[in-house]
N, C-alpha and C. Protein backbone atom coordinates (compact mmCIF):
# COMPACT_ATOMS: atom_id res chain seq x y z
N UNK A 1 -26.56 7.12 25.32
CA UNK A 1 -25.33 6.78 24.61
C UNK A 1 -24.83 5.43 25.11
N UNK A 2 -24.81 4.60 24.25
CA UNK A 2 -24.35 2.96 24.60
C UNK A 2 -23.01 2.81 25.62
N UNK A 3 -22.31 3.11 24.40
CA UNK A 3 -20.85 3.27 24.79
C UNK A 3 -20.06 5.24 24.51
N UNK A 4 -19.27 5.49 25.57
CA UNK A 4 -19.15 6.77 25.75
C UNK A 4 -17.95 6.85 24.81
N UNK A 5 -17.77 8.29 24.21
CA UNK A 5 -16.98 8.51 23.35
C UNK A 5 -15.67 8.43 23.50
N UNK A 6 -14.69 8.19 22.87
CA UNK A 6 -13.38 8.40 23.63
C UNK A 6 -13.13 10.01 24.10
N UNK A 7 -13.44 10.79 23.34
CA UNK A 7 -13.82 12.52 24.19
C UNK A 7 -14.00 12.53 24.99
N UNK A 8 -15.16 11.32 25.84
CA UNK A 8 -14.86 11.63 26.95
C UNK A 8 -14.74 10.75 27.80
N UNK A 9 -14.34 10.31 27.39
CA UNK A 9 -13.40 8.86 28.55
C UNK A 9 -11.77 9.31 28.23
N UNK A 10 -11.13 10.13 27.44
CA UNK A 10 -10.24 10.21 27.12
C UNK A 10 -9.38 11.22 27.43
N UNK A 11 -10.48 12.24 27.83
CA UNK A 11 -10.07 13.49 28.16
C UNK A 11 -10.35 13.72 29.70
N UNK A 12 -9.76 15.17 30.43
CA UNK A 12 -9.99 15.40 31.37
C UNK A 12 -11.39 16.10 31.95
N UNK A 13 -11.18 16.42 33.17
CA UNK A 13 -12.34 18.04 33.42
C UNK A 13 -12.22 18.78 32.99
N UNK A 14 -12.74 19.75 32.18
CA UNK A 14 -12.67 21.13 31.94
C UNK A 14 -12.24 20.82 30.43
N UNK A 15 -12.10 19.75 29.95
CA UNK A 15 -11.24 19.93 28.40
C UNK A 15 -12.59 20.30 27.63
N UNK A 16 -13.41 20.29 27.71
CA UNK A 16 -14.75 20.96 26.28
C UNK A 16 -14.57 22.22 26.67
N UNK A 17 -14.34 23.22 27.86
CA UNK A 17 -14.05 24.51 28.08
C UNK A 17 -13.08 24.86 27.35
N UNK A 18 -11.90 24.04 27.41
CA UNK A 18 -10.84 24.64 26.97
C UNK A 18 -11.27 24.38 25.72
N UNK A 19 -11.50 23.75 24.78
CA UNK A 19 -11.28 23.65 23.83
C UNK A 19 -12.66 24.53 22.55
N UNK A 20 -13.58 25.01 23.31
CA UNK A 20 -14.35 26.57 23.29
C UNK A 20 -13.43 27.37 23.07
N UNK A 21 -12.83 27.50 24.30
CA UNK A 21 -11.76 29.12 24.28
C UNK A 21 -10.78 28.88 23.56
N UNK A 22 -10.61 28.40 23.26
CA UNK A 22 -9.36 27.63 22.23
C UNK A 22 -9.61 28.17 21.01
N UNK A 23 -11.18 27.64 20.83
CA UNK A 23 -11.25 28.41 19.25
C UNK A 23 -11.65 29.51 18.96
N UNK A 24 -12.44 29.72 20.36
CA UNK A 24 -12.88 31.00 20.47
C UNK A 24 -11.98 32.37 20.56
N UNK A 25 -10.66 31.82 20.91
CA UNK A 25 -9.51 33.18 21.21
C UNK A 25 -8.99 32.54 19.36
N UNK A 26 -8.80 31.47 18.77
CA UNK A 26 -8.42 31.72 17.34
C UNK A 26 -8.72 32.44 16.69
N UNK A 27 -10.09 32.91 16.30
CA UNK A 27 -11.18 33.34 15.75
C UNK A 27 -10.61 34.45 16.09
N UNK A 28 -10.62 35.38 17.52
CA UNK A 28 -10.66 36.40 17.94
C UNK A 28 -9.57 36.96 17.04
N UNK A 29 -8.54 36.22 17.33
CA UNK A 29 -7.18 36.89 16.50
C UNK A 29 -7.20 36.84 14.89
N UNK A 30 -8.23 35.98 14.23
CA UNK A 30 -8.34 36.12 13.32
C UNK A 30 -7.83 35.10 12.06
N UNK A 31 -7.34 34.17 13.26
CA UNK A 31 -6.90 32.17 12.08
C UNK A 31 -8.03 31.90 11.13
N UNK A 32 -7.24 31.48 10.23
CA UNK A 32 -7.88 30.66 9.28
C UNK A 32 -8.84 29.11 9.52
N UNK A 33 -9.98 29.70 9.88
CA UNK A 33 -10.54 28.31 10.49
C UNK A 33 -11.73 27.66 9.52
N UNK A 34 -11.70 27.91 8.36
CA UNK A 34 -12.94 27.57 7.26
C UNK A 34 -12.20 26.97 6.12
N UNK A 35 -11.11 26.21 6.74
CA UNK A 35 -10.44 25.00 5.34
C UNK A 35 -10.77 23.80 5.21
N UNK A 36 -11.40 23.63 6.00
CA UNK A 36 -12.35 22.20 5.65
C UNK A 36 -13.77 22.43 5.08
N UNK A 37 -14.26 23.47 5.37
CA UNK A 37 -15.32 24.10 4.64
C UNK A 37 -15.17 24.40 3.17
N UNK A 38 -13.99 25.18 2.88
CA UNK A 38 -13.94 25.08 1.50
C UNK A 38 -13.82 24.01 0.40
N UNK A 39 -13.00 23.07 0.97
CA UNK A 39 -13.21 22.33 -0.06
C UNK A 39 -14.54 21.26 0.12
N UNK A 40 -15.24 21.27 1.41
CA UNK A 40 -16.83 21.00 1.42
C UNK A 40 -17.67 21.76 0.12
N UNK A 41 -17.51 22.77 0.48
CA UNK A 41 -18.27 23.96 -0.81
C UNK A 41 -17.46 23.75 -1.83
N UNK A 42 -16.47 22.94 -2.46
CA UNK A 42 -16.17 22.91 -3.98
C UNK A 42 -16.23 22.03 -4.16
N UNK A 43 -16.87 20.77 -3.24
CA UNK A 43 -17.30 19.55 -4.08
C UNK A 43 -18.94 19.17 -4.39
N UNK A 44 -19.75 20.77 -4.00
CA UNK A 44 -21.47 20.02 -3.84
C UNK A 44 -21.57 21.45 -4.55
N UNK A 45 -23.09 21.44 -4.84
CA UNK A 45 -23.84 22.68 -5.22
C UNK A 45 -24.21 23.66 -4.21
N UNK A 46 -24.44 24.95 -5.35
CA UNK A 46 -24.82 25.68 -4.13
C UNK A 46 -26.10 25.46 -3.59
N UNK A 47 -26.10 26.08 -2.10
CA UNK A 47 -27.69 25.90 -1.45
C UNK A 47 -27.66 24.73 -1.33
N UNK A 48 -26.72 23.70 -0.86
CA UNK A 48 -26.85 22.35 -0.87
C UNK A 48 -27.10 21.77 0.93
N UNK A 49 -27.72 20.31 1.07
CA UNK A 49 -27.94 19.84 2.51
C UNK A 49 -26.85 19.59 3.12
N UNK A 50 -26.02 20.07 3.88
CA UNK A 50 -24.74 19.57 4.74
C UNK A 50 -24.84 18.81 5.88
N UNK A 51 -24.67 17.98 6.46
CA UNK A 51 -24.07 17.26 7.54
C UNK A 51 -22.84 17.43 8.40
N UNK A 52 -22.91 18.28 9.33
CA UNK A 52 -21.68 18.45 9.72
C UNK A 52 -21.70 17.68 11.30
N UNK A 53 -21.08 16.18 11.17
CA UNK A 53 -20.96 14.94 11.68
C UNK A 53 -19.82 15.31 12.69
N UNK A 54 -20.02 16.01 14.03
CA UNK A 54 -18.93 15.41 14.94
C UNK A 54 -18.53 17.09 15.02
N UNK A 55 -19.60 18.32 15.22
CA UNK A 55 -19.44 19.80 14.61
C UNK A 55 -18.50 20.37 16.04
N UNK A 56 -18.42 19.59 17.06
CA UNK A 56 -17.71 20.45 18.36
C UNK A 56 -18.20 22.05 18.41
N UNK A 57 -17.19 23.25 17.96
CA UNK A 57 -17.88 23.81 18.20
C UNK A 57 -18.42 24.83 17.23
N UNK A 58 -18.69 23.92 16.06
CA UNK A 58 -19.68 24.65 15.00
C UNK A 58 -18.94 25.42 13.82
N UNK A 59 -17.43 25.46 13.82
CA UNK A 59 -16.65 26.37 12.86
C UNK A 59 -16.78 26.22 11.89
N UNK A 60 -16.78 24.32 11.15
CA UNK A 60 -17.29 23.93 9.77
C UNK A 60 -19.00 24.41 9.61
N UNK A 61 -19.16 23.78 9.92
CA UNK A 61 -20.66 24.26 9.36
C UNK A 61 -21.01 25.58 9.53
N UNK A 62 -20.70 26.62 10.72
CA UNK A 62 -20.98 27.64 10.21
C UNK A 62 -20.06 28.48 8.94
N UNK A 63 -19.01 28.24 8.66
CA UNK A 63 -18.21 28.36 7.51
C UNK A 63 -19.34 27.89 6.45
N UNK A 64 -19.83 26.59 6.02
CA UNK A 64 -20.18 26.66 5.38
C UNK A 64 -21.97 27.08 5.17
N UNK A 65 -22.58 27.10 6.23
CA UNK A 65 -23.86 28.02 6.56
C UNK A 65 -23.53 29.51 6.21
N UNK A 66 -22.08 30.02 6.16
CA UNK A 66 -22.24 31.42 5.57
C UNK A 66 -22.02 31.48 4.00
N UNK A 67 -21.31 30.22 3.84
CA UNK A 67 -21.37 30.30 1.47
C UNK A 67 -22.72 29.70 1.59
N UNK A 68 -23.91 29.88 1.82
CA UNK A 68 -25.24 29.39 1.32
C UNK A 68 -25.80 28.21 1.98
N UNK A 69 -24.82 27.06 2.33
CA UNK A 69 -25.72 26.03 2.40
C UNK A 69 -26.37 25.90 3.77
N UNK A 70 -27.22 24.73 3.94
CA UNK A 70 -28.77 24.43 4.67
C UNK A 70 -27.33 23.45 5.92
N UNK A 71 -27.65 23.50 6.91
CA UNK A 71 -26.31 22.79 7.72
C UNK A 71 -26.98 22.53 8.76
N UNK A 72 -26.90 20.87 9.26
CA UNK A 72 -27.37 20.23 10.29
C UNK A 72 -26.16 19.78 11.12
N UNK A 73 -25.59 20.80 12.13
CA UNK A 73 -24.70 20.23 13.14
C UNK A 73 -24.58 19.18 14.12
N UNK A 74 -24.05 18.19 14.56
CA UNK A 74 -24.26 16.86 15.18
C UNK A 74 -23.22 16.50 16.04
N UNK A 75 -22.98 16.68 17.69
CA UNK A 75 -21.92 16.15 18.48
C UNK A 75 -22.59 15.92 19.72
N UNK A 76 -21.47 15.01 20.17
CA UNK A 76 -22.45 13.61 21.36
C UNK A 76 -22.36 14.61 22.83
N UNK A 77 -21.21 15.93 22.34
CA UNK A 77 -20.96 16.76 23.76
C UNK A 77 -21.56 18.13 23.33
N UNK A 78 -22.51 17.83 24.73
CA UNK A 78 -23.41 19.19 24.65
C UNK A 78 -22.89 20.77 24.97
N UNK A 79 -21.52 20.40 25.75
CA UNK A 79 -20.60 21.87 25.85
C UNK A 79 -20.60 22.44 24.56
N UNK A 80 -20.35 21.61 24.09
CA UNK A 80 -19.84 22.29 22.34
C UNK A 80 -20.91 22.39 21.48
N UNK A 81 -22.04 22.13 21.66
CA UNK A 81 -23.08 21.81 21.02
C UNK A 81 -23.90 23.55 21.12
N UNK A 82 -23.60 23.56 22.81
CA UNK A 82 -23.96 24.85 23.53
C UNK A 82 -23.28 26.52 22.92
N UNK A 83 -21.94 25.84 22.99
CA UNK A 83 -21.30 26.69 21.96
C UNK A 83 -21.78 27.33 20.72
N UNK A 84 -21.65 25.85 20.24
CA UNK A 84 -21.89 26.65 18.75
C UNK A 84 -23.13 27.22 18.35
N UNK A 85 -24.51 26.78 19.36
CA UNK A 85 -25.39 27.62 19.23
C UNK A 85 -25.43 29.36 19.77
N UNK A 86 -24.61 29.35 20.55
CA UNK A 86 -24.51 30.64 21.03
C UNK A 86 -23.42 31.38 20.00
N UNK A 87 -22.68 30.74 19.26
CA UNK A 87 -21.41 31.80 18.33
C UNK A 87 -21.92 31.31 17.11
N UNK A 88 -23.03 30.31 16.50
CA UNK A 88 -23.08 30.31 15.33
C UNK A 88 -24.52 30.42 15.14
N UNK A 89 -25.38 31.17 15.12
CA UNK A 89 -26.91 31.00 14.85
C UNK A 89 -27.19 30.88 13.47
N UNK A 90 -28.06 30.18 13.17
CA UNK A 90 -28.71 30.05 12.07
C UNK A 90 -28.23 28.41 11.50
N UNK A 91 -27.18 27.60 11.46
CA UNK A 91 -27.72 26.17 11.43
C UNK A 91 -27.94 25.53 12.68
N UNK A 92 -28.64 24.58 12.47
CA UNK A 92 -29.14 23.69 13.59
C UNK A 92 -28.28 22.91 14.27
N UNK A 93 -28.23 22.64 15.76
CA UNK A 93 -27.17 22.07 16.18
C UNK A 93 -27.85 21.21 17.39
N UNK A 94 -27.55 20.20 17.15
CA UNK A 94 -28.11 18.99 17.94
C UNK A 94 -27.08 17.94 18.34
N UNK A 95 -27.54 18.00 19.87
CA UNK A 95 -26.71 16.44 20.34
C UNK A 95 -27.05 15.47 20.35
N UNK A 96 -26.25 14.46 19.88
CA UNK A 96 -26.59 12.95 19.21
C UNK A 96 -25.37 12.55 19.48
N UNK A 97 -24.84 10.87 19.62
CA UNK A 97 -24.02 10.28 19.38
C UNK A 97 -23.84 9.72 17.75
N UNK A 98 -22.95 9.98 17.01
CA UNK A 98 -22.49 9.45 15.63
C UNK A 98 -23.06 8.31 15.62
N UNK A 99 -23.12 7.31 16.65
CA UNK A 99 -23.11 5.98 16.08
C UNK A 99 -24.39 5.40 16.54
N UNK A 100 -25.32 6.35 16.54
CA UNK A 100 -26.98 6.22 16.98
C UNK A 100 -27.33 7.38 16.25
N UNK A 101 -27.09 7.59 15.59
CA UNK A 101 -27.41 8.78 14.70
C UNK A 101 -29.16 8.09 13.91
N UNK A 102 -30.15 9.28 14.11
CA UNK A 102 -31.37 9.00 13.57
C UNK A 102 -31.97 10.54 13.91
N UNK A 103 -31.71 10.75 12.76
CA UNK A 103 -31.92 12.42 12.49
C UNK A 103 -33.38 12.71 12.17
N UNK A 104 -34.03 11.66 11.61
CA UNK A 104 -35.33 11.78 11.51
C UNK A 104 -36.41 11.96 12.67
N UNK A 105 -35.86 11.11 13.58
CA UNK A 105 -36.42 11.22 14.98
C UNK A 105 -36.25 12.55 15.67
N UNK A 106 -35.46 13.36 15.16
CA UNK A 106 -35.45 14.85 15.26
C UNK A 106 -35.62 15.69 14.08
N UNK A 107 -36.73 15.10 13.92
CA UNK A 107 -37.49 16.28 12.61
C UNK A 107 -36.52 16.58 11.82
N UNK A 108 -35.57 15.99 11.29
CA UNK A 108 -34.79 16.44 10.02
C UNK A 108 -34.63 14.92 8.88
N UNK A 109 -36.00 14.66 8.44
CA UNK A 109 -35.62 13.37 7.45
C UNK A 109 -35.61 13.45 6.06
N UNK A 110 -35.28 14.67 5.79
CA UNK A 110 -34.52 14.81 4.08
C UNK A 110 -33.28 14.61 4.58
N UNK A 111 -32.83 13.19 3.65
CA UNK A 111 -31.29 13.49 3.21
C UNK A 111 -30.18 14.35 2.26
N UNK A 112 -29.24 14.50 3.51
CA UNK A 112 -28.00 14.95 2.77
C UNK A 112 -27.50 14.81 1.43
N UNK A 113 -27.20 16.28 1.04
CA UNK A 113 -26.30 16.17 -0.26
C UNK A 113 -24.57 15.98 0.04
N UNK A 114 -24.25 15.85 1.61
CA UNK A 114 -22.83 15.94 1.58
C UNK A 114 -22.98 15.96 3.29
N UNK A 115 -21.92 15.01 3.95
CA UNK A 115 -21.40 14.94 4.80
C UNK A 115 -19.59 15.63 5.12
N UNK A 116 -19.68 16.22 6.42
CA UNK A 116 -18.15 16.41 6.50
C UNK A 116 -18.06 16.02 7.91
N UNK A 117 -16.83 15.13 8.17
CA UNK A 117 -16.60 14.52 9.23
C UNK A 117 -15.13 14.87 9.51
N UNK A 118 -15.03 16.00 10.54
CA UNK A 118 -13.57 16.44 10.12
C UNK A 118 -12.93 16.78 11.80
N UNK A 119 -11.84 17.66 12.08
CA UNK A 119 -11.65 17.63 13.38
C UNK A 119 -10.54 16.03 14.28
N UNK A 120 -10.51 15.33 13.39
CA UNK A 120 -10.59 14.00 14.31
C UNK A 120 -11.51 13.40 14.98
N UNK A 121 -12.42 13.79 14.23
CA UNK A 121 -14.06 13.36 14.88
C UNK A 121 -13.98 11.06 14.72
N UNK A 122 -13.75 10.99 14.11
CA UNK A 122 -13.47 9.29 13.78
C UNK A 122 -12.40 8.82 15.22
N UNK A 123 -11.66 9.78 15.27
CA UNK A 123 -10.33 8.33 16.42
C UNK A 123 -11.23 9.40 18.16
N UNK A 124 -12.34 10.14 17.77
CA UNK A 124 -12.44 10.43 19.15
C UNK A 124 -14.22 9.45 19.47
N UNK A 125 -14.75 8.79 18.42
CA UNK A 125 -15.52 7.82 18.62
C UNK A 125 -15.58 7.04 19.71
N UNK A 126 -16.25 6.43 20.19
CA UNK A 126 -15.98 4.79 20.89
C UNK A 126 -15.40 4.21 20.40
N UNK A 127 -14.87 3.24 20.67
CA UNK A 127 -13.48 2.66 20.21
C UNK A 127 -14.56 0.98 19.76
N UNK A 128 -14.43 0.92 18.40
CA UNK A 128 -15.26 -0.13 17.79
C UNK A 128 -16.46 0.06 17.04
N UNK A 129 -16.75 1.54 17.11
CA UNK A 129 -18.14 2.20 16.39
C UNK A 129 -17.79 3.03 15.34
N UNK A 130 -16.61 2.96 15.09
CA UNK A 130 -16.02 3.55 14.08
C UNK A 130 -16.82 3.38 12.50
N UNK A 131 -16.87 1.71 12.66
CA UNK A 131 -17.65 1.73 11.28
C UNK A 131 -19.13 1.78 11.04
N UNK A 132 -19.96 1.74 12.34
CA UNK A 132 -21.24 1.84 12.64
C UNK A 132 -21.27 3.90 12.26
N UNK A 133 -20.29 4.06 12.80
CA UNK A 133 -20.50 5.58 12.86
C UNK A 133 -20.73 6.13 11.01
N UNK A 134 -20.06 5.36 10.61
CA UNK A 134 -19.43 6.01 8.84
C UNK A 134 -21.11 5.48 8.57
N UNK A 135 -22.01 4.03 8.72
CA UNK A 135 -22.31 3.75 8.14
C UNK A 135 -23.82 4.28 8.46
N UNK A 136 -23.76 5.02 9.73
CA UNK A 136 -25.33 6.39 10.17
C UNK A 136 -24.72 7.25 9.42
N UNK A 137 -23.62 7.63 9.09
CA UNK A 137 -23.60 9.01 8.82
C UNK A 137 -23.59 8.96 6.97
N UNK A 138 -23.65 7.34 6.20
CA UNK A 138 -23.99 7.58 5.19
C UNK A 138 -25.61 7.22 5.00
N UNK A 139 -26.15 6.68 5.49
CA UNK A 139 -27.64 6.33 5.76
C UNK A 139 -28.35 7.67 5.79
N UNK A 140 -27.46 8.66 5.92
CA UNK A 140 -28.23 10.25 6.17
C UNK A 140 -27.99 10.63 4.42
N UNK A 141 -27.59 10.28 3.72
CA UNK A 141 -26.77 11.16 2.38
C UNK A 141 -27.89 10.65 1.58
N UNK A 142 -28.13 11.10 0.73
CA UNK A 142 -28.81 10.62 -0.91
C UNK A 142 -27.92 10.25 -1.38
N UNK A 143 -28.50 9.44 -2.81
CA UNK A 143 -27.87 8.48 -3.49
C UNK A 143 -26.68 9.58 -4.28
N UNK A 144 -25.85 9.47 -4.27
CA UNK A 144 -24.56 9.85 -5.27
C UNK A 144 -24.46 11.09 -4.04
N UNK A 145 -24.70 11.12 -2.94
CA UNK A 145 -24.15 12.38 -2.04
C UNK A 145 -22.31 11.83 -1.75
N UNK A 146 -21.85 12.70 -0.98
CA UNK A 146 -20.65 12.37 -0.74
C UNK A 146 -20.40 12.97 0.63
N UNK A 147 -19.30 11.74 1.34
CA UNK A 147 -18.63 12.77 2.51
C UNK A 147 -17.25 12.73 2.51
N UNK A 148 -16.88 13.61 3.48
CA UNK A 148 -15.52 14.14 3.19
C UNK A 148 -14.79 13.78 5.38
N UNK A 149 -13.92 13.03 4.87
CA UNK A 149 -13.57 12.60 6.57
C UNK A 149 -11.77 13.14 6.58
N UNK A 150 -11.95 13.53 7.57
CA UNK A 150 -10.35 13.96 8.13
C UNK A 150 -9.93 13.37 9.10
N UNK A 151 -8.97 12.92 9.48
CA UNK A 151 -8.13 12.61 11.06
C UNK A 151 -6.89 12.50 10.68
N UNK A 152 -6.20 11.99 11.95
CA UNK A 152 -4.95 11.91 11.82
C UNK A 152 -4.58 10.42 11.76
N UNK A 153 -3.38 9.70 10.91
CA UNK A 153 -3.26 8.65 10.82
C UNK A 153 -2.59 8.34 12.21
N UNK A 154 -1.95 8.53 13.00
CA UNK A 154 -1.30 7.94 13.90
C UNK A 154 -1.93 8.33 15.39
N UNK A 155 -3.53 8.39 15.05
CA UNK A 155 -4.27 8.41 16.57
C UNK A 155 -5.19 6.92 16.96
N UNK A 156 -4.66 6.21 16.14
CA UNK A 156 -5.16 5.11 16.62
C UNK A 156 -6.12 4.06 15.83
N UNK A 157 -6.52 4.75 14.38
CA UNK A 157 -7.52 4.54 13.81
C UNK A 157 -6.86 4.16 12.67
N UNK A 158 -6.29 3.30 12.51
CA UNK A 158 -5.05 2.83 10.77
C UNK A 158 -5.80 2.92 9.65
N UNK A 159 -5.26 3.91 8.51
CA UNK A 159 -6.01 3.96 7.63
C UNK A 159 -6.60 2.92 6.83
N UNK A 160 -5.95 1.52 7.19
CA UNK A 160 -6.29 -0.03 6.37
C UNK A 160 -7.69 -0.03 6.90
N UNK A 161 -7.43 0.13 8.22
CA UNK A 161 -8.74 -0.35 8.80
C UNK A 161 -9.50 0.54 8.62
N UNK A 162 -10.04 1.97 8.13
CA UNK A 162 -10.68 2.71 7.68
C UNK A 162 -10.97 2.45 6.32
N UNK A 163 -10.35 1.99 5.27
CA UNK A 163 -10.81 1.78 4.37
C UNK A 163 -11.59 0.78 4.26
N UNK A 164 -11.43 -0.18 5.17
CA UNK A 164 -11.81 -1.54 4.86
C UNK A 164 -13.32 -1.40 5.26
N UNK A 165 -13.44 -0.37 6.59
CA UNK A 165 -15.15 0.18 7.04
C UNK A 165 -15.60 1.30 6.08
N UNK A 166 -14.98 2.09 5.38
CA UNK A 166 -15.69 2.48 4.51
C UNK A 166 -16.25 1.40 3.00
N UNK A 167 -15.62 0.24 2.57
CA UNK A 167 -16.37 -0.49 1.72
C UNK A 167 -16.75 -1.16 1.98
N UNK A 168 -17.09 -1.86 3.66
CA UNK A 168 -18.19 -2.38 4.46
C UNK A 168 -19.57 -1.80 4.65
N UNK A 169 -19.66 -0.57 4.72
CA UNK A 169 -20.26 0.29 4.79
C UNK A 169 -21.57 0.88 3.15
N UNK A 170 -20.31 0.44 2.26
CA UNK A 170 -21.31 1.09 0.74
C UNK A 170 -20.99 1.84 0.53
N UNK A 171 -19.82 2.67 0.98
CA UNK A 171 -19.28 4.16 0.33
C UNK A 171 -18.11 3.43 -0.60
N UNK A 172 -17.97 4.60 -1.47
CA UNK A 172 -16.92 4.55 -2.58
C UNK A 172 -15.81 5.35 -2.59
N UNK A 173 -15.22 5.04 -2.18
CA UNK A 173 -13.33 6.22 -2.28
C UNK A 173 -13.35 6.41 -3.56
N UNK A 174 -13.03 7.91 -3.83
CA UNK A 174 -12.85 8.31 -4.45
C UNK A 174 -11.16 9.42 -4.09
N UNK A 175 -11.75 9.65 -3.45
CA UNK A 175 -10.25 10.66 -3.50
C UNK A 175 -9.14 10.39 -2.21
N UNK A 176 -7.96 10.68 -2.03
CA UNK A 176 -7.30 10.96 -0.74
C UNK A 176 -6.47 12.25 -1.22
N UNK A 177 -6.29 12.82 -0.01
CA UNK A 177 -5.44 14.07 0.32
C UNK A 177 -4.42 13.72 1.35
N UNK A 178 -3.42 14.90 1.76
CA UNK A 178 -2.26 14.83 2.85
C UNK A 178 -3.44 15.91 3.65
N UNK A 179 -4.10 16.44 3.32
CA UNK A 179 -4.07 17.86 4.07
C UNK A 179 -5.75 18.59 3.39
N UNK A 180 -6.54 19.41 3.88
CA UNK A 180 -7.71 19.64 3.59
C UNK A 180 -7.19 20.95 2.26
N UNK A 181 -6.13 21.02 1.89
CA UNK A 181 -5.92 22.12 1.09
C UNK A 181 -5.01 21.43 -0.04
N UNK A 182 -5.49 19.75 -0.09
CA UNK A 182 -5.04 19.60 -1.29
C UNK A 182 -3.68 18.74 -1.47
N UNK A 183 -2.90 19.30 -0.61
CA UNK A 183 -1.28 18.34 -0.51
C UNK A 183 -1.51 17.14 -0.61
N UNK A 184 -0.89 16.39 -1.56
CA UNK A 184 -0.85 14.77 -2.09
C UNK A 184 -0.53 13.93 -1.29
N UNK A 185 -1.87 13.06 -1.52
CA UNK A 185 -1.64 11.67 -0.34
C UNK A 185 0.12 11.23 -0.71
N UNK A 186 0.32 10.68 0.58
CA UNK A 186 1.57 9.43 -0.14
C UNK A 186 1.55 8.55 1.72
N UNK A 187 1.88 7.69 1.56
CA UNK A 187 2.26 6.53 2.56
C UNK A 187 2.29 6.56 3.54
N UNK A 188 2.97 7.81 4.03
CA UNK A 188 3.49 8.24 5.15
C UNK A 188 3.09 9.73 5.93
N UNK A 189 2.01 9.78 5.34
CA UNK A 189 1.29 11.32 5.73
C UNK A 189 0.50 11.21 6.99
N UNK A 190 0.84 11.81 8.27
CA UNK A 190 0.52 11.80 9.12
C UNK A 190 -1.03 12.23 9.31
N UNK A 191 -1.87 12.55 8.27
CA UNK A 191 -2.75 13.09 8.52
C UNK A 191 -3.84 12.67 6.73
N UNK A 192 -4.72 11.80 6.69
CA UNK A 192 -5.60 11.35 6.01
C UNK A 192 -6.91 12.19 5.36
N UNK A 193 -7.27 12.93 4.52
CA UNK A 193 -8.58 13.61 4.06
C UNK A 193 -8.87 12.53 2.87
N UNK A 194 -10.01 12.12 3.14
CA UNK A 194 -10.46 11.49 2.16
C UNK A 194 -11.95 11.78 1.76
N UNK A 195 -12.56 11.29 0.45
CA UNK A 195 -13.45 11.69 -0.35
C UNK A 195 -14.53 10.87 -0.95
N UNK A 196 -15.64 10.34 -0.32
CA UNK A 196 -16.40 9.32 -0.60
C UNK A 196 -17.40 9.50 -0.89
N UNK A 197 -18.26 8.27 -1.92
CA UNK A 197 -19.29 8.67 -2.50
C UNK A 197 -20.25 7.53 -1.79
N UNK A 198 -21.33 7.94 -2.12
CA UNK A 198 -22.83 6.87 -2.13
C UNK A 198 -23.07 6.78 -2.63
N UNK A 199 -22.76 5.17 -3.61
CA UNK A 199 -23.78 5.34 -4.73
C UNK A 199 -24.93 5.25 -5.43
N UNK A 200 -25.05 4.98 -6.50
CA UNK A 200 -26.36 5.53 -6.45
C UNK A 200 -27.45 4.54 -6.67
N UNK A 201 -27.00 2.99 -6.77
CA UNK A 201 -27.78 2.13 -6.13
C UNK A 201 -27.10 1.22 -6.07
């Protein structure tokens, strides 16, 4: 890894533990933790290739590994990586850094029908690989695939400057949200879901 993630230059000891048991006692009690998954699964087909870019500890993609689809999990921290192979079997879960991403070099070189980059996976990057990161993780998609990115606007990552690396990059905005369930962008929404395409040449 070139440069280390802000995860973990950013965080303490023990924070990938905690943040296991964290989801792991959610789950237990029974939270709603498959809302970024759904609207993953209502924008692609079924049985479709997923990308789940930045998976910590596996909740999206196995959410959406249980509606049908084929799901290649991807985070630079192997705690969580460890995780989600032990609470989610059946998609694949591999550690990689986002912004060296070469999935082929690990036996997976069919591209994606759909990326989801969610969590705050973007402002916990290296700080400057932000748009290198968007632009491995569309290099993985087929032509007219799409991904779907979440964070929060006020962690560091200004949405200007996100847009401006997503049409550096070759993706196409298509949509914004307040919230993964739909609530309407407007100006001042602390929290960014947006909806991008690849096109198709």
């Amino acid at each position: 890894m070139a440069n280390p993630t802000r995860w973990a230059t950013e965080t303490g000891p023990g924070h990938s533990q905690w943040y296991v048991d964290r989801f792991r006692k959610l789950a237990a009690e029974g939270a709603d933790l498959a809302g970024e998954a759904r609207l993953v699964d209502a924008t692609v087909a079924p049985g479709s290739r997923i990308l789940d870019a930045g998976c910590g500890t596996g909740r999206v993609g196995a959410a959406l590994a249980a509606r049908g689809h084929q799901v290649v999990g991807v985070d630079a921290d192997p705690a969580l990586v460890d995780a989600a192979r032990a609470d989610h079997p059946g998609p694949r879960w591999l550690v990689a850094d986002l912004a060296e991403l070469d999935l082929a070099a690990a036996d997976e070189p069919e591209p994606f029908d759909a990326a989801v980059v969610a969590g705050n996976v973007m402002t916990f990057v290296a700080a400057g690989t932000e748009r290198t990161v968007l632009s491995r993780v569309a290099a993985h998609l087929r032509p007219d695939g799409v991904v779907l990115v979440g964070f929060g606007t006020d962690r560091g990552y200004r949405i200007e400057d996100f847009d401006a690396d997503v049409v550096a990059v070759g993706l196409r905005p298509e949509h914004r949200f307040a919230t993964w369930d739909l609530r309407p962008w407007r100006d001042d929404a602390d929290f960014a879901v947006s909806l991008l395409r690849k096109p198709t040449r």
